[in-house]
N, C-alpha and C. Protein backbone atom coordinates (compact mmCIF):
# COMPACT_ATOMS: atom_id res chain seq x y z
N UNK A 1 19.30 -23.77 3.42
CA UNK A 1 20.26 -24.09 4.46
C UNK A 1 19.83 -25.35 5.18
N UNK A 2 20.79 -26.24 5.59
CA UNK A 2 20.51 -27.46 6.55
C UNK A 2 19.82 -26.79 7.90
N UNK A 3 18.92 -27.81 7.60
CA UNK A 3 17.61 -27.76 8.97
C UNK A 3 18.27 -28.17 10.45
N UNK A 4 19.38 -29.36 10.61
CA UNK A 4 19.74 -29.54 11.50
C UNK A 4 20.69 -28.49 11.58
N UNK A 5 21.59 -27.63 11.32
CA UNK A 5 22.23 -27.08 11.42
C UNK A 5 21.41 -25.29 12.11
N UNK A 6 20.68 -25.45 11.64
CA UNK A 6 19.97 -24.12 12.15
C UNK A 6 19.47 -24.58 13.76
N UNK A 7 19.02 -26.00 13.83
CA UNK A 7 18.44 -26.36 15.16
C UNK A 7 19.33 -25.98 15.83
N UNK A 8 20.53 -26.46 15.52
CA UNK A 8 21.71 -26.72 16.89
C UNK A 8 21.94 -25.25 17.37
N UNK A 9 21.40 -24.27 16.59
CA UNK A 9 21.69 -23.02 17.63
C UNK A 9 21.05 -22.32 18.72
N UNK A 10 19.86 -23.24 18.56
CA UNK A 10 18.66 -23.27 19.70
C UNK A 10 17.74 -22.52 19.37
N UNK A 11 16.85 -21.36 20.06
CA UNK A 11 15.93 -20.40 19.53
C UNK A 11 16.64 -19.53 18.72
N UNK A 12 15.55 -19.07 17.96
CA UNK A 12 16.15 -17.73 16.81
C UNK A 12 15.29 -15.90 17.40
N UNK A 13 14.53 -16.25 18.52
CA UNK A 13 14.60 -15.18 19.43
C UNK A 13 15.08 -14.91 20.51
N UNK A 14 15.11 -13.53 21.09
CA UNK A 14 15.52 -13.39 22.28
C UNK A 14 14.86 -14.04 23.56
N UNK A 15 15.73 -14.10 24.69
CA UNK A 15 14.72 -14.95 25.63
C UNK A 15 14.00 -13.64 26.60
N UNK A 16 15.10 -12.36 26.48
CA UNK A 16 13.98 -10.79 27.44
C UNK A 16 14.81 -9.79 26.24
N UNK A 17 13.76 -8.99 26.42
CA UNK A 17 14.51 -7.31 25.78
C UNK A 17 14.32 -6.66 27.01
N UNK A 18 15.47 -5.47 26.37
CA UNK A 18 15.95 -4.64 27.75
C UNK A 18 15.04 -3.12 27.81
N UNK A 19 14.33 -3.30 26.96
CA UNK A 19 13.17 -1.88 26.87
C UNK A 19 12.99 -1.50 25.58
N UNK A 20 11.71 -0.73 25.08
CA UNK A 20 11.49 -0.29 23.66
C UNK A 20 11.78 1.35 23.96
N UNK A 21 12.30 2.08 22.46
CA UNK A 21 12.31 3.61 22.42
C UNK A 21 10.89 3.52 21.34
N UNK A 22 10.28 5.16 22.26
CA UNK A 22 8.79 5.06 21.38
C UNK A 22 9.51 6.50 20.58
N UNK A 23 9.40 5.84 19.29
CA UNK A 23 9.62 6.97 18.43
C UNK A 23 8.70 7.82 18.27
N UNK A 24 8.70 8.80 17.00
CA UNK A 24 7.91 9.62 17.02
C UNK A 24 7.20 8.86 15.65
N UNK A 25 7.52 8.28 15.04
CA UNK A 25 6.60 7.83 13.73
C UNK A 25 7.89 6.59 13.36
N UNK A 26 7.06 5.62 12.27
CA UNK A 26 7.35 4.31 12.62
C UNK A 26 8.96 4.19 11.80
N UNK A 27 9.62 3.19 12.39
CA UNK A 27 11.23 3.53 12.27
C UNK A 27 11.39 2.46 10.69
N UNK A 28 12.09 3.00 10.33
CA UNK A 28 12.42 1.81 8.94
C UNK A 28 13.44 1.50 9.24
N UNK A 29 14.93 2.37 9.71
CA UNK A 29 15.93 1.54 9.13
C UNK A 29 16.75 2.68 10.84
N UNK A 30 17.94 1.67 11.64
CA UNK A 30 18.72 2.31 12.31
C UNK A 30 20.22 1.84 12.27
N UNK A 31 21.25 2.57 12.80
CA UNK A 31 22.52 2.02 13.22
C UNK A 31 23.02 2.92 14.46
N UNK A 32 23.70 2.13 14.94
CA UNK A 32 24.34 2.87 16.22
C UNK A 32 26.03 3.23 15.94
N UNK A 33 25.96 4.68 16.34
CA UNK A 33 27.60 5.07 16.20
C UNK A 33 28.69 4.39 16.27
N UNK A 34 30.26 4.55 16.07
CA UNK A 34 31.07 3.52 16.57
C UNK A 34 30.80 3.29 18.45
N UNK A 35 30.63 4.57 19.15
CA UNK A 35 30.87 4.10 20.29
C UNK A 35 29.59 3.24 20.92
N UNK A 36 28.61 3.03 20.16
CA UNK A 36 27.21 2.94 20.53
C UNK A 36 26.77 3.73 21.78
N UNK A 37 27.02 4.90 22.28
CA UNK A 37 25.96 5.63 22.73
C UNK A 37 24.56 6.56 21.94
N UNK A 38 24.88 6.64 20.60
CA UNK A 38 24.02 7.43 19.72
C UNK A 38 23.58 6.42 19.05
N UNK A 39 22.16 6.46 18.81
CA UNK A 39 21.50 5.32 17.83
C UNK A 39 20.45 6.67 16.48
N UNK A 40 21.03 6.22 15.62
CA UNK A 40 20.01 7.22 14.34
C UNK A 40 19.40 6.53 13.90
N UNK A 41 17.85 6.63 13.63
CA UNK A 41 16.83 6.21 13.51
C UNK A 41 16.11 6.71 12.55
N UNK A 42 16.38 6.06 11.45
CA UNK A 42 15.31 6.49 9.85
C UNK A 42 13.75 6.54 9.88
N UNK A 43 13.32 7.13 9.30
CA UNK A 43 11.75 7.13 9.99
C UNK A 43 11.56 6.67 8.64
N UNK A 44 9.54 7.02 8.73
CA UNK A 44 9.03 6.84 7.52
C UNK A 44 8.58 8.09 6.81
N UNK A 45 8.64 9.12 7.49
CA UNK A 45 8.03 10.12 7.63
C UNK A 45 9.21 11.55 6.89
N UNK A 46 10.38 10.96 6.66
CA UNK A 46 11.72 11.26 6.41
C UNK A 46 12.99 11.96 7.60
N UNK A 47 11.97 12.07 8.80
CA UNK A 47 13.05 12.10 9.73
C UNK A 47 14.09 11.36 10.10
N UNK A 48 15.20 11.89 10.63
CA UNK A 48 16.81 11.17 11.42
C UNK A 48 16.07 11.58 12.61
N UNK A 49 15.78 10.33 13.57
CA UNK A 49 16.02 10.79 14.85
C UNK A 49 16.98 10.05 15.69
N UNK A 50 17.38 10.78 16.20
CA UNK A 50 19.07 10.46 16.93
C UNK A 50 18.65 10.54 18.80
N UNK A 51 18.94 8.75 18.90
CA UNK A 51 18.53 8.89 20.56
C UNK A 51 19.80 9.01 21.21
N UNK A 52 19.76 9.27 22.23
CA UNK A 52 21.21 8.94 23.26
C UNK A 52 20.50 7.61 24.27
N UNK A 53 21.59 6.54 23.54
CA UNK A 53 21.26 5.37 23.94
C UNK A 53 21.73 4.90 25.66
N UNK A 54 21.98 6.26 26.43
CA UNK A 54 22.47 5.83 27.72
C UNK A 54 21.51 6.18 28.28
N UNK A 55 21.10 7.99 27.92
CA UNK A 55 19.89 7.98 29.10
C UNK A 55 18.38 7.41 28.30
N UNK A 56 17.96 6.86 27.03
CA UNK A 56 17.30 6.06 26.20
C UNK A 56 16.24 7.72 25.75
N UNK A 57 16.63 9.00 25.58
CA UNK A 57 15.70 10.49 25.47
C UNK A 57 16.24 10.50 23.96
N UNK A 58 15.85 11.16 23.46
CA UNK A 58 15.72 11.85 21.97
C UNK A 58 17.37 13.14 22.01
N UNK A 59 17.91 12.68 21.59
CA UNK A 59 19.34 13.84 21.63
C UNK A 59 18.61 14.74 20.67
N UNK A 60 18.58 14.64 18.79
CA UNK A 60 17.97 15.68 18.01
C UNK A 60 17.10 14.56 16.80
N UNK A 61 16.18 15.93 16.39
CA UNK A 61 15.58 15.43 15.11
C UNK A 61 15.67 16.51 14.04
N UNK A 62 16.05 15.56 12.96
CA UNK A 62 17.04 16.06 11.57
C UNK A 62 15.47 16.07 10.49
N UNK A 63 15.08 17.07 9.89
CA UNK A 63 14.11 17.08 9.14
C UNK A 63 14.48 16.51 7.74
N UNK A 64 14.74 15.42 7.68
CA UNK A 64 15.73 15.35 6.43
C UNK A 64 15.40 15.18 5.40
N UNK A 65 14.01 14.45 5.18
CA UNK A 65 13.85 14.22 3.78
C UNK A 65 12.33 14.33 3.64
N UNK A 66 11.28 14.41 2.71
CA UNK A 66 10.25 14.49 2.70
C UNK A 66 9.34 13.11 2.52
N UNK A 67 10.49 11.88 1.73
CA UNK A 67 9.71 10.30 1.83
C UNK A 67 10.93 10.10 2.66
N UNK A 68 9.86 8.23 2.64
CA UNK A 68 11.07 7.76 3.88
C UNK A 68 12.23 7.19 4.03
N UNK A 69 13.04 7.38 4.88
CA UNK A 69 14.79 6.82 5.19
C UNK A 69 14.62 5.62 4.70
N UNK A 70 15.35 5.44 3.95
CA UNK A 70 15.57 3.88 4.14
C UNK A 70 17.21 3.48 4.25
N UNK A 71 18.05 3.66 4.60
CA UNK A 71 19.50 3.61 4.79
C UNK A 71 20.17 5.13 5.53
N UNK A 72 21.16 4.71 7.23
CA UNK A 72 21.43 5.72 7.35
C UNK A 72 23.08 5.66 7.77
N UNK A 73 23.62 5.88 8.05
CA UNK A 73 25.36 5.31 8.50
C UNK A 73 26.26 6.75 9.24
N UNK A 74 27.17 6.28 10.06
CA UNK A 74 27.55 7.37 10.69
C UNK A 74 28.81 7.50 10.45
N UNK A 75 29.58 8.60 10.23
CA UNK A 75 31.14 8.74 9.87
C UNK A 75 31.74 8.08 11.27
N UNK A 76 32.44 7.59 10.56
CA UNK A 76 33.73 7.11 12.36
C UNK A 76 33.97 7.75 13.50
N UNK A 77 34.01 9.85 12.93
CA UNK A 77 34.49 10.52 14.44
C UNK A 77 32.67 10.76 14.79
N UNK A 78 31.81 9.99 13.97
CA UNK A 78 30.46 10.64 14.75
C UNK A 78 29.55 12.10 14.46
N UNK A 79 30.20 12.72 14.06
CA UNK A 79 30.14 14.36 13.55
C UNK A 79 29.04 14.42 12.39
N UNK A 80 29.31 13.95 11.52
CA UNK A 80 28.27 13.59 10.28
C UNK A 80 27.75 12.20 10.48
N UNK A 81 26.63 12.19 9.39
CA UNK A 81 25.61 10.68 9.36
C UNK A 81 24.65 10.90 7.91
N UNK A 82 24.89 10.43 7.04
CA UNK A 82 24.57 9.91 5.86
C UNK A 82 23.56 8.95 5.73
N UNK A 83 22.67 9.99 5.15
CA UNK A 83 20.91 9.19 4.74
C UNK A 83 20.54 9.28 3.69
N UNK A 84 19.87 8.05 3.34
CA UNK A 84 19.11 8.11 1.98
C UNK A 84 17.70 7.25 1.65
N UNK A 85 17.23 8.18 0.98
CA UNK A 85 15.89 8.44 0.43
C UNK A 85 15.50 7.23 -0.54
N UNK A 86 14.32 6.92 -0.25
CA UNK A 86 13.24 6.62 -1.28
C UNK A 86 12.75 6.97 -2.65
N UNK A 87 13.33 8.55 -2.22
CA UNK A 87 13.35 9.73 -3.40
C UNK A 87 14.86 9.54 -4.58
N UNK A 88 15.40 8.75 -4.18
CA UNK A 88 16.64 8.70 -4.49
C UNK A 88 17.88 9.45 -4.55
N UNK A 89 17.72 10.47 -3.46
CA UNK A 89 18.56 11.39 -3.16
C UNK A 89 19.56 10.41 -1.73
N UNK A 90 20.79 10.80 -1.59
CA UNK A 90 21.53 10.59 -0.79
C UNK A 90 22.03 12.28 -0.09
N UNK A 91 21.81 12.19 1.32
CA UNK A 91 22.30 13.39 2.06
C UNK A 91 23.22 13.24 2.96
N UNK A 92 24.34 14.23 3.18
CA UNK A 92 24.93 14.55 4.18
C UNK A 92 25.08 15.35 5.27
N UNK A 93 24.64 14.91 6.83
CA UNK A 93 24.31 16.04 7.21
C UNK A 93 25.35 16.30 8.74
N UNK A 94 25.73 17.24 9.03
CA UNK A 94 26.34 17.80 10.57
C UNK A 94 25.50 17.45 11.53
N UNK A 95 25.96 16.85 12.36
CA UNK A 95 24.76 15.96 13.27
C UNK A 95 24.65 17.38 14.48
N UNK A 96 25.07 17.81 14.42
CA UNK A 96 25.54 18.89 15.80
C UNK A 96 24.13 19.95 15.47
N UNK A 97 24.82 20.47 14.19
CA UNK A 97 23.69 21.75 13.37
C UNK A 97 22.37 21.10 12.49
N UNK A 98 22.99 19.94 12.47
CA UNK A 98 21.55 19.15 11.59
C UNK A 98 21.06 20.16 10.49
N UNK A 99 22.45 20.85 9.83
CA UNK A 99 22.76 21.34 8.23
C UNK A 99 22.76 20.05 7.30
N UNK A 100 22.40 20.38 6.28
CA UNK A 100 22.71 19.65 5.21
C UNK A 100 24.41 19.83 4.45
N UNK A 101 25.17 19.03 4.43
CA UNK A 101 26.23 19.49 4.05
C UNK A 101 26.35 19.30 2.03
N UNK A 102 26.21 17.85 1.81
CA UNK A 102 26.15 17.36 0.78
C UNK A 102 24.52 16.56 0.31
N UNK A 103 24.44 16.71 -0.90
CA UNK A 103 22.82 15.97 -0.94
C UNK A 103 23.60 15.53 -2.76
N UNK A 104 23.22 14.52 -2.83
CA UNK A 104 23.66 13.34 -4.19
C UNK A 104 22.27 13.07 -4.87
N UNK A 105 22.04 12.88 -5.75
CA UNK A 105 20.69 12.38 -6.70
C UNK A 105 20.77 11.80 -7.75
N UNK A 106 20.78 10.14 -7.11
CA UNK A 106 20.70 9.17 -8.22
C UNK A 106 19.45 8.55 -9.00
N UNK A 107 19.50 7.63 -10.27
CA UNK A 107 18.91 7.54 -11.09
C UNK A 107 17.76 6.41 -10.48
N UNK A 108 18.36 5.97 -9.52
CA UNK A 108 17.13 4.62 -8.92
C UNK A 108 17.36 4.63 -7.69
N UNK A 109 16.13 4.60 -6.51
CA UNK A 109 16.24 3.98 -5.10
C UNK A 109 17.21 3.15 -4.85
N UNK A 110 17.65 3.62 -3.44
CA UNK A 110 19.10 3.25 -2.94
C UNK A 110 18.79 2.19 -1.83
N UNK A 111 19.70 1.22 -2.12
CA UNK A 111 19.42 -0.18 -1.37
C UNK A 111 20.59 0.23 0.37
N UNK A 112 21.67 0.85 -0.04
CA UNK A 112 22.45 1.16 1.17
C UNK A 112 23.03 2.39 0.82
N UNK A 113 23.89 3.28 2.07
CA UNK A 113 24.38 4.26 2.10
C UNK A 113 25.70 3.56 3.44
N UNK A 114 26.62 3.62 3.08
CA UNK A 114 27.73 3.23 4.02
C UNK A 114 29.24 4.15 4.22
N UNK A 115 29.41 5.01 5.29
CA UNK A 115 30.74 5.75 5.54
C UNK A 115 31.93 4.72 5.30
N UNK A 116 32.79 5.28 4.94
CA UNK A 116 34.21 4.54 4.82
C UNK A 116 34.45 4.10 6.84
N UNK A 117 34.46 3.19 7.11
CA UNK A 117 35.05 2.88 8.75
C UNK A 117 36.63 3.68 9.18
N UNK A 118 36.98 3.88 8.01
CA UNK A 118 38.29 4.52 8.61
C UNK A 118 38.34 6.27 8.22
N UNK A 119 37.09 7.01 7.87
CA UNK A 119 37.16 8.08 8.32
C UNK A 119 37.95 9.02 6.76
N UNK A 120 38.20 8.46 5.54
CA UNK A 120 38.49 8.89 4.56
C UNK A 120 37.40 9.94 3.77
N UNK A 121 36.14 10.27 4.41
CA UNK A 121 35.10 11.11 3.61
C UNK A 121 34.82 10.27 2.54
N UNK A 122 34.41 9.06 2.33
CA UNK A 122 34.05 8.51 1.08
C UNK A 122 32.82 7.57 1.67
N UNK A 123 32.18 7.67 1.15
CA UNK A 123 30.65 6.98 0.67
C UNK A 123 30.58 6.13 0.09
N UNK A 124 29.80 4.76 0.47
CA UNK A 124 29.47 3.98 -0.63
C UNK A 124 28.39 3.58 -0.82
N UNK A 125 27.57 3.98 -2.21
CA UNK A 125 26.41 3.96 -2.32
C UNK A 125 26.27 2.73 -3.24
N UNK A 126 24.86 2.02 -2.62
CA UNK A 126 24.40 0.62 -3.57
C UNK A 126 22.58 1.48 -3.85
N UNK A 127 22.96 1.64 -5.58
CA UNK A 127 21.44 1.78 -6.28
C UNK A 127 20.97 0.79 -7.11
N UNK A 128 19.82 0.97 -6.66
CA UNK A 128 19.21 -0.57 -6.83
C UNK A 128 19.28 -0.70 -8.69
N UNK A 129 19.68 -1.80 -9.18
CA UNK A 129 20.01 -2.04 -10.62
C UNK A 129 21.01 -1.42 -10.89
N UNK A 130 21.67 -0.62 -10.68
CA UNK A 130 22.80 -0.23 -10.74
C UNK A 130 24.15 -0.24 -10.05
N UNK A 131 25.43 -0.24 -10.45
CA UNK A 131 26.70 -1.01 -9.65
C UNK A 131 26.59 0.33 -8.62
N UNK A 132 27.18 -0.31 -7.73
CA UNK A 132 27.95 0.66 -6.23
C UNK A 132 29.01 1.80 -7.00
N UNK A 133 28.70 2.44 -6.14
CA UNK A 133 29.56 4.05 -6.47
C UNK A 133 30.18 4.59 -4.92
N UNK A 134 31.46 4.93 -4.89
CA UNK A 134 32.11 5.21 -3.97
C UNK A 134 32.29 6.73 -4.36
N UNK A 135 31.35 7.51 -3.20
CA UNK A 135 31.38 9.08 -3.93
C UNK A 135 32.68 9.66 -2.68
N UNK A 136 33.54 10.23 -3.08
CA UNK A 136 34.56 10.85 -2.33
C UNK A 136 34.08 12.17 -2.09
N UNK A 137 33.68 12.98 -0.84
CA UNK A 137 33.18 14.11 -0.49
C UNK A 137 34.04 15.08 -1.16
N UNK A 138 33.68 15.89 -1.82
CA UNK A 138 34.00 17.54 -2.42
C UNK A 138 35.03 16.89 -3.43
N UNK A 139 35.01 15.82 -3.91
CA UNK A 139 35.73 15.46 -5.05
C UNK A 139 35.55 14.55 -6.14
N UNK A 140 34.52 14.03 -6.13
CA UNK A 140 34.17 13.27 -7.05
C UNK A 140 33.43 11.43 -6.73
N UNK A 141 33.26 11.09 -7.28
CA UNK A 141 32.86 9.32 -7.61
C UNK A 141 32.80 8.39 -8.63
N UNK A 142 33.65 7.58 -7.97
CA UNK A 142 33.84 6.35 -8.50
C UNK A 142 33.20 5.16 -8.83
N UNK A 143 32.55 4.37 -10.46
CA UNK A 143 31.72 3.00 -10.07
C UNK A 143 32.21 1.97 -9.58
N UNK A 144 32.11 0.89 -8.93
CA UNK A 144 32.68 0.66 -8.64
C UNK A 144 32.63 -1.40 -10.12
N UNK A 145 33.34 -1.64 -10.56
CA UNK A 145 33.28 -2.35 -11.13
C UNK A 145 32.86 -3.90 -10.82
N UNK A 146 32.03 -4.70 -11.83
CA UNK A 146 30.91 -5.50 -11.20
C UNK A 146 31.85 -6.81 -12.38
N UNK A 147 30.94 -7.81 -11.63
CA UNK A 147 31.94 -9.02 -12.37
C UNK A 147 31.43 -9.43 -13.65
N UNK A 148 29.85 -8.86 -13.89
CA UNK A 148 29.06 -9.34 -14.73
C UNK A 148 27.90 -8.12 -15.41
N UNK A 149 28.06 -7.32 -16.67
CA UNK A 149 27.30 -5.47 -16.77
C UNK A 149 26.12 -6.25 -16.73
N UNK A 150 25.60 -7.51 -17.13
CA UNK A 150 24.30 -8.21 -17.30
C UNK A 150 23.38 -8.42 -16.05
N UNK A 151 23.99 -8.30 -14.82
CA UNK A 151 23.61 -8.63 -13.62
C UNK A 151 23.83 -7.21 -12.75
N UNK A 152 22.54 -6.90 -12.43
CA UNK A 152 22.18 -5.44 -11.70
C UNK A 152 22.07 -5.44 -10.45
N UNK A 153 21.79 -6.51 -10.09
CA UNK A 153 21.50 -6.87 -8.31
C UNK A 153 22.43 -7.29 -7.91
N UNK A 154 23.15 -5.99 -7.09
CA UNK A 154 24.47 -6.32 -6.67
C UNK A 154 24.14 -4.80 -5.28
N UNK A 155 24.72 -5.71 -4.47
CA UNK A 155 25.03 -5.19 -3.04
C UNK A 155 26.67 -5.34 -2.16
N UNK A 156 26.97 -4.11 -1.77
CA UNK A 156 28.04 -3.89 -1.50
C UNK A 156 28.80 -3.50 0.07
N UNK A 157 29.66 -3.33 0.47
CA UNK A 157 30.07 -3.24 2.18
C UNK A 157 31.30 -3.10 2.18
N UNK A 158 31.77 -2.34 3.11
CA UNK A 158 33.36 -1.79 3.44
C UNK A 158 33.61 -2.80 4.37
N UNK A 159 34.78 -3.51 4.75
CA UNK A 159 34.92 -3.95 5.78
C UNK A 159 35.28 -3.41 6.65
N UNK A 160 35.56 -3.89 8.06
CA UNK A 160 35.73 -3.15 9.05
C UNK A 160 36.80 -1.92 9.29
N UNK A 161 37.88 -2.18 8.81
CA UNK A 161 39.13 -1.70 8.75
C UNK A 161 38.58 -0.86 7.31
N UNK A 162 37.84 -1.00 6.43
CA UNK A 162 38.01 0.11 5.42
C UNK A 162 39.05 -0.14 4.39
N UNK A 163 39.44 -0.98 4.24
CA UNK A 163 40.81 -1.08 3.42
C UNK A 163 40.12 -2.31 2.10
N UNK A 164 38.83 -2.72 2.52
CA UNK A 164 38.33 -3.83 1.38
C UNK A 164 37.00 -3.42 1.08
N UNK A 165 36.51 -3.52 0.02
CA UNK A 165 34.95 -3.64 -0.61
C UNK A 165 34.23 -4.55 -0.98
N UNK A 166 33.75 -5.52 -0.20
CA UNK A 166 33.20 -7.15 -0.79
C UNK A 166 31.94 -6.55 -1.40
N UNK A 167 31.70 -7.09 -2.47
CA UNK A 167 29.73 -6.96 -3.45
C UNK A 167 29.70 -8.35 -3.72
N UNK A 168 28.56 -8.65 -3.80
CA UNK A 168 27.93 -9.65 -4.51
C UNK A 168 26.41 -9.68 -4.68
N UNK A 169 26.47 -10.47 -5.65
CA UNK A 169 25.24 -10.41 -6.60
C UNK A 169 24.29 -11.19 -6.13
N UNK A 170 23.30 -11.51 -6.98
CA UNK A 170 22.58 -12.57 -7.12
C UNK A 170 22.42 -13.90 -7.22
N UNK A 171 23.77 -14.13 -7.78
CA UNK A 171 24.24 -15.62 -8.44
C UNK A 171 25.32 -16.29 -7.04
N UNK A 172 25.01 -15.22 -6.44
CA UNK A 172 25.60 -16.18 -5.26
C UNK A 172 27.48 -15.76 -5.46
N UNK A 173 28.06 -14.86 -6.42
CA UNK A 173 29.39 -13.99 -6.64
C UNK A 173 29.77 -13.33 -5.49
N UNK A 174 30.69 -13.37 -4.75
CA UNK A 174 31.29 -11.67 -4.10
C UNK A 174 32.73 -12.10 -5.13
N UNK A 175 32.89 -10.54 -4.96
CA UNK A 175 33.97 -10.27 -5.49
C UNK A 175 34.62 -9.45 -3.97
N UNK A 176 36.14 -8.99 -3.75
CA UNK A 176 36.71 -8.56 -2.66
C UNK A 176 37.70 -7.36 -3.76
N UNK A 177 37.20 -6.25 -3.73
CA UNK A 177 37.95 -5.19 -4.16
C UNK A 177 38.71 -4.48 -2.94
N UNK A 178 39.99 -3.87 -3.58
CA UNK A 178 40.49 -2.85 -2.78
C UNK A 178 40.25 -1.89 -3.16
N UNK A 179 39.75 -1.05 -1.42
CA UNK A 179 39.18 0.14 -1.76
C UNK A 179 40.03 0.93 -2.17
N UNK A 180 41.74 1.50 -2.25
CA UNK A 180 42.03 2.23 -2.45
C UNK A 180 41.92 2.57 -3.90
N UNK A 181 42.12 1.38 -4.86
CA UNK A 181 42.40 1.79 -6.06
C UNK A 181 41.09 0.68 -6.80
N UNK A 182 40.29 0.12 -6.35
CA UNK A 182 38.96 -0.81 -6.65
C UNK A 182 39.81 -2.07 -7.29
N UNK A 183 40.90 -2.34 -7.25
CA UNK A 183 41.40 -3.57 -7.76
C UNK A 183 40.97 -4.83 -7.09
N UNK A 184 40.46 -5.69 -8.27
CA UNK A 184 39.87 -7.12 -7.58
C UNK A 184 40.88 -8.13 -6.92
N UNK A 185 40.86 -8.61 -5.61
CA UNK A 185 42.04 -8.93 -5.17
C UNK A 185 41.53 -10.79 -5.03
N UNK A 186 40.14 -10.72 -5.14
CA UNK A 186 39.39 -12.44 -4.80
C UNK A 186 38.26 -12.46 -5.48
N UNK A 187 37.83 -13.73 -6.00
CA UNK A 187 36.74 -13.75 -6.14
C UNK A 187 35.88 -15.22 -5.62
N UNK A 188 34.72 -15.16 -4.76
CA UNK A 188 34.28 -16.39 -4.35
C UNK A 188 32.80 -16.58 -4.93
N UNK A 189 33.03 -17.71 -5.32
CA UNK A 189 31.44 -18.20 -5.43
C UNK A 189 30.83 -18.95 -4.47
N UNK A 190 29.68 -18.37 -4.62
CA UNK A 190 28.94 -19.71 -3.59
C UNK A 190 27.26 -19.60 -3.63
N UNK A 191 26.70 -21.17 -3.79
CA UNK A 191 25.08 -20.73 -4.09
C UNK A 191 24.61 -20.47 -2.69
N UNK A 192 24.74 -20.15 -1.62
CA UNK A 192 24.11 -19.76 -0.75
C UNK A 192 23.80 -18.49 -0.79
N UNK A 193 22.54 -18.37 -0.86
CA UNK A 193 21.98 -16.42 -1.18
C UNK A 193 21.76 -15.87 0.34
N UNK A 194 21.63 -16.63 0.90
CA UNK A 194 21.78 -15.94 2.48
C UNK A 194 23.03 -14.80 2.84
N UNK A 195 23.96 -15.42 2.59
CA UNK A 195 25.35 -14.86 2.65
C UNK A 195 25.33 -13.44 2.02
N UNK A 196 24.71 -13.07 1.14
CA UNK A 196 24.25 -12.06 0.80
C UNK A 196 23.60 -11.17 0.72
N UNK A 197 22.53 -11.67 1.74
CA UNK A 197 21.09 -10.91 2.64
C UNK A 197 21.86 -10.47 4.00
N UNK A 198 22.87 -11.17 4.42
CA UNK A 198 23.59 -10.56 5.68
C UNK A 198 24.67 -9.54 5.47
N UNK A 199 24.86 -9.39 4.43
CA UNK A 199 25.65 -8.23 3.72
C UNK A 199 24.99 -7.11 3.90
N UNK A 200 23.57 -6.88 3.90
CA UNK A 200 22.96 -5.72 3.99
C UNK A 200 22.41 -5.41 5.41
């Protein structure tokens, strides 16, 4: 990337933070709910711990996996939150009962785990060397089709609204599928690999 172009945005840290949460063991991976009062917090240790980001206390801890989180995402109404393993298992769990609802077991470590934004029960899972799979809860999953079977490093994302699936690869590819039916609706190239590290 252009050097002057990165200057002109001034520092690339913060100038204060507003306080640290001391977990219970060291955090790998978090996201905060749609409303951001709940923040879930992947451990290393395989716990979900779920803070309440108003009064900054521990709401619950989800025993979830035995290695560590590395991807966790929250359904839209909040209710469920979807984690996955090192182990290469993907889980679904009731945030309330901190049950396991659904648990998935794929063939290679999972690079992301992402809820549909609009609340359809569908999943989209990125395993590493292998294409994205959109698993539809209590009904099945879908691969999701890649521009190139030769090229394995491919990472994927719902957009906001839920209605699109951008992936791209390595080579600097996204492709823009629709999620309803995975039809390719764009395809952009571009050698900037950054663009694709902010995808994840």
């Amino acid at each position: 990337m252009n050097l002057e172009l990165l200057e002109s945005f001034g520092q690339n840290y913060p100038e204060e933070f507003d306080g640290t949460l001391d977990c219970i063991s060291r955090a790998v991976t978090c996201t905060f709910n749609r409303k951001g009062t709940l923040l879930a917090v992947g451990c290393n240790d395989g716990r979900v711990v779920i803070w309440d980001f108003l009064t900054r206390g521990i709401a619950k801890i989800i025993s979830a996996h035995v290695h560590p989180v590395c991807s966790v995402s929250w359904s839209r109404d909040g209710r469920r939150l979807v984690s996955a393993c090192t182990d290469n298992t993907v889980t679904v769990w009731h945030v309330l009962s901190g049950e396991c609802q659904h648990r998935y077991r794929f063939p290679s470590p999972i690079l992301k785990v992402q809820f549909c934004p609009r609340g359809r029960g569908s999943i989209l899972v990125c395993p590493l060397k292998h294409a994205p799979v959109v698993v539809t809860l209590d009904e099945g999953h879908r691969v999701l089709p890649v521009d190139d079977d030769g090229d394995l490093n491919i990472i994927a994302t719902f957009d906001r609204r839920g209605r699109y699936i951008y992936t791209g690869n390595a080579r600097g590819r996204v492709l823009v599928l629709q999620a309803s039916d995975f039809k390719e609706t764009r395809t952009i190239c571009t050698p900037h690999l950054h663009l694709l590290r902010m995808m994840r």
